[in-house]
C-alpha atoms as a PDB file:
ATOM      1  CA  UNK A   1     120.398 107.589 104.975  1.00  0.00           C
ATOM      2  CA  UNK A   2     123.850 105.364 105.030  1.00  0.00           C
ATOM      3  CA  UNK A   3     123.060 104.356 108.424  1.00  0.00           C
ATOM      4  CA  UNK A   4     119.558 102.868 107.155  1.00  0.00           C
ATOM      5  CA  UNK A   5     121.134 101.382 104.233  1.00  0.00           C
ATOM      6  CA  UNK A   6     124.206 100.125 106.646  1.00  0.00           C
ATOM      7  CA  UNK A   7     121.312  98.807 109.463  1.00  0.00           C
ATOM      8  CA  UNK A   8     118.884  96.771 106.720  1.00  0.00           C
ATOM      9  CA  UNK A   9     122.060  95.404 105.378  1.00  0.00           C
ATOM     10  CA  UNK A  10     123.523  94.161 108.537  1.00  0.00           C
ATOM     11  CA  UNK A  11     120.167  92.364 109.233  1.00  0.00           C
ATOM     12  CA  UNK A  12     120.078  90.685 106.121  1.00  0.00           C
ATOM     13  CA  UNK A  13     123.598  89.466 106.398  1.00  0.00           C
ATOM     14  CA  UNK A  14     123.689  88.151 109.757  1.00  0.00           C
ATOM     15  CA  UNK A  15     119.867  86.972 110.133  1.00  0.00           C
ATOM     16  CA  UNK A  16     118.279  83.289 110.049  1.00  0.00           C
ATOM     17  CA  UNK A  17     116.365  82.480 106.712  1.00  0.00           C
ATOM     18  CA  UNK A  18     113.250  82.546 108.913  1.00  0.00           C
ATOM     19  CA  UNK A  19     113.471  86.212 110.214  1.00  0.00           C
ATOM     20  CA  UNK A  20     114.208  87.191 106.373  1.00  0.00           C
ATOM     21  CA  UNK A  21     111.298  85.339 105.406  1.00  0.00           C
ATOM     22  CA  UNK A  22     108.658  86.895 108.382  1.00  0.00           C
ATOM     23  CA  UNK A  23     110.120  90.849 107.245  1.00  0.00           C
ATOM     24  CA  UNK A  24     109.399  89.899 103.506  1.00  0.00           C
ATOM     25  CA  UNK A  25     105.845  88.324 103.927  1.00  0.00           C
ATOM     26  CA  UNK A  26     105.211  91.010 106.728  1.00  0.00           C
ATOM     27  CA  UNK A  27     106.082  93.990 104.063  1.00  0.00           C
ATOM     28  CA  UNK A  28     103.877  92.537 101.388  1.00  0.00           C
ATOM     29  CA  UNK A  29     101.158  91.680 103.807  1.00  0.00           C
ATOM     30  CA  UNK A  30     100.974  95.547 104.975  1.00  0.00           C
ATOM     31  CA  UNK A  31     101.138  97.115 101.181  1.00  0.00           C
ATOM     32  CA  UNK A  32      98.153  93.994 100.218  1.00  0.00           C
ATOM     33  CA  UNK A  33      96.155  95.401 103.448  1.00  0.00           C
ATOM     34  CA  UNK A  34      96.572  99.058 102.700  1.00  0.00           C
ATOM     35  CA  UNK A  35      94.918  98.015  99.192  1.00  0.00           C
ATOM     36  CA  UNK A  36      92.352  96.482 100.821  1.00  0.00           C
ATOM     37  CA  UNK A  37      93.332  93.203  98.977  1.00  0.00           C
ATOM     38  CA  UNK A  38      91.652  90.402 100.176  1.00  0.00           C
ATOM     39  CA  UNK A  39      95.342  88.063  99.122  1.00  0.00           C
ATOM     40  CA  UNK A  40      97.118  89.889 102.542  1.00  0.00           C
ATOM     41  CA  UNK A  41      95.682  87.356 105.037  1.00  0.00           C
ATOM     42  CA  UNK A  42      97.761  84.375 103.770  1.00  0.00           C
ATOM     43  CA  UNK A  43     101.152  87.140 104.037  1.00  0.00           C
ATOM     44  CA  UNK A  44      99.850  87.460 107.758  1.00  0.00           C
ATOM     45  CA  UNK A  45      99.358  84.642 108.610  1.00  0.00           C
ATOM     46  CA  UNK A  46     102.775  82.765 107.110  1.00  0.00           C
ATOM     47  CA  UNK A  47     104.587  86.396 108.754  1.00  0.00           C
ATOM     48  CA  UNK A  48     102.853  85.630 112.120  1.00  0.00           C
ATOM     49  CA  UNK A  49     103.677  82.324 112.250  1.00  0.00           C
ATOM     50  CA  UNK A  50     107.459  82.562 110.826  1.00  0.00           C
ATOM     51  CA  UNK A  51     108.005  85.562 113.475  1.00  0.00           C
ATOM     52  CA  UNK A  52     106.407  82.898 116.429  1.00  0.00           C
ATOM     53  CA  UNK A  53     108.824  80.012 115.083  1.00  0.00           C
ATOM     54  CA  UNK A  54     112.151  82.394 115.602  1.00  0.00           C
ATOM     55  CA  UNK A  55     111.016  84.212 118.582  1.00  0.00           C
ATOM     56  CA  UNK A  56     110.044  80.974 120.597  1.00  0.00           C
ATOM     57  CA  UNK A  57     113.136  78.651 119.056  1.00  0.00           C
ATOM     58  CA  UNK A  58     115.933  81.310 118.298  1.00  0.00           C
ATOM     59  CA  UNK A  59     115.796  83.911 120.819  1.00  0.00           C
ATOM     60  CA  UNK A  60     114.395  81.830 123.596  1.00  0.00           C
ATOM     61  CA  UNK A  61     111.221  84.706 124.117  1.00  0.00           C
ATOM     62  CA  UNK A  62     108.244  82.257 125.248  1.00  0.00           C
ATOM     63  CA  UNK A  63     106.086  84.763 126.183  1.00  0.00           C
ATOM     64  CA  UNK A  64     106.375  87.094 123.287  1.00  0.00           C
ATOM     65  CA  UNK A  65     105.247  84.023 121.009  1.00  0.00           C
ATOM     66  CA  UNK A  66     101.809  83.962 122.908  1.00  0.00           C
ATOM     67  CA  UNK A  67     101.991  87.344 122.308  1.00  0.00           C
ATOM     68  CA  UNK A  68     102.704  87.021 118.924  1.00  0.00           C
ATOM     69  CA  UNK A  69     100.104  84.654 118.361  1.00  0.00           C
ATOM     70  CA  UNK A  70      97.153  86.813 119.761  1.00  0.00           C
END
């Protein structure tokens, strides 16, 4: 269990606003989806796109934004 807690910390302390941002909007769109409320899609969609944004401009991953877009 520490090396959860030590691993979710880490992430938060060394990560760009944006990739805090995409995990946060990506959580809440998955529990809004698994009760089937209709509110999830805008959490998707602002996840997707956030998770695009650092994957094309941060880590320099072209491909997996296309892939992340589809």
């Amino acid at each position: 269990m520490q090396l959860i807690l030590d691993a979710i910390y880490n992430f938060f302390a060394t990560a760009h606003w944006v990739d805090i941002t995409a995990v946060i909007t990506g959580i809440i769109y998955v529990i809004l989806a698994a009760r089937n409320h209709i509110a999830c899609w805008p959490f998707g969609i602002v996840s997707s796109a956030l998770a695009m944004y650092a994957v094309f401009y941060f880590y320099d991953l072209y491909i997996e934004t296309f892939l992340q877009g589809f």
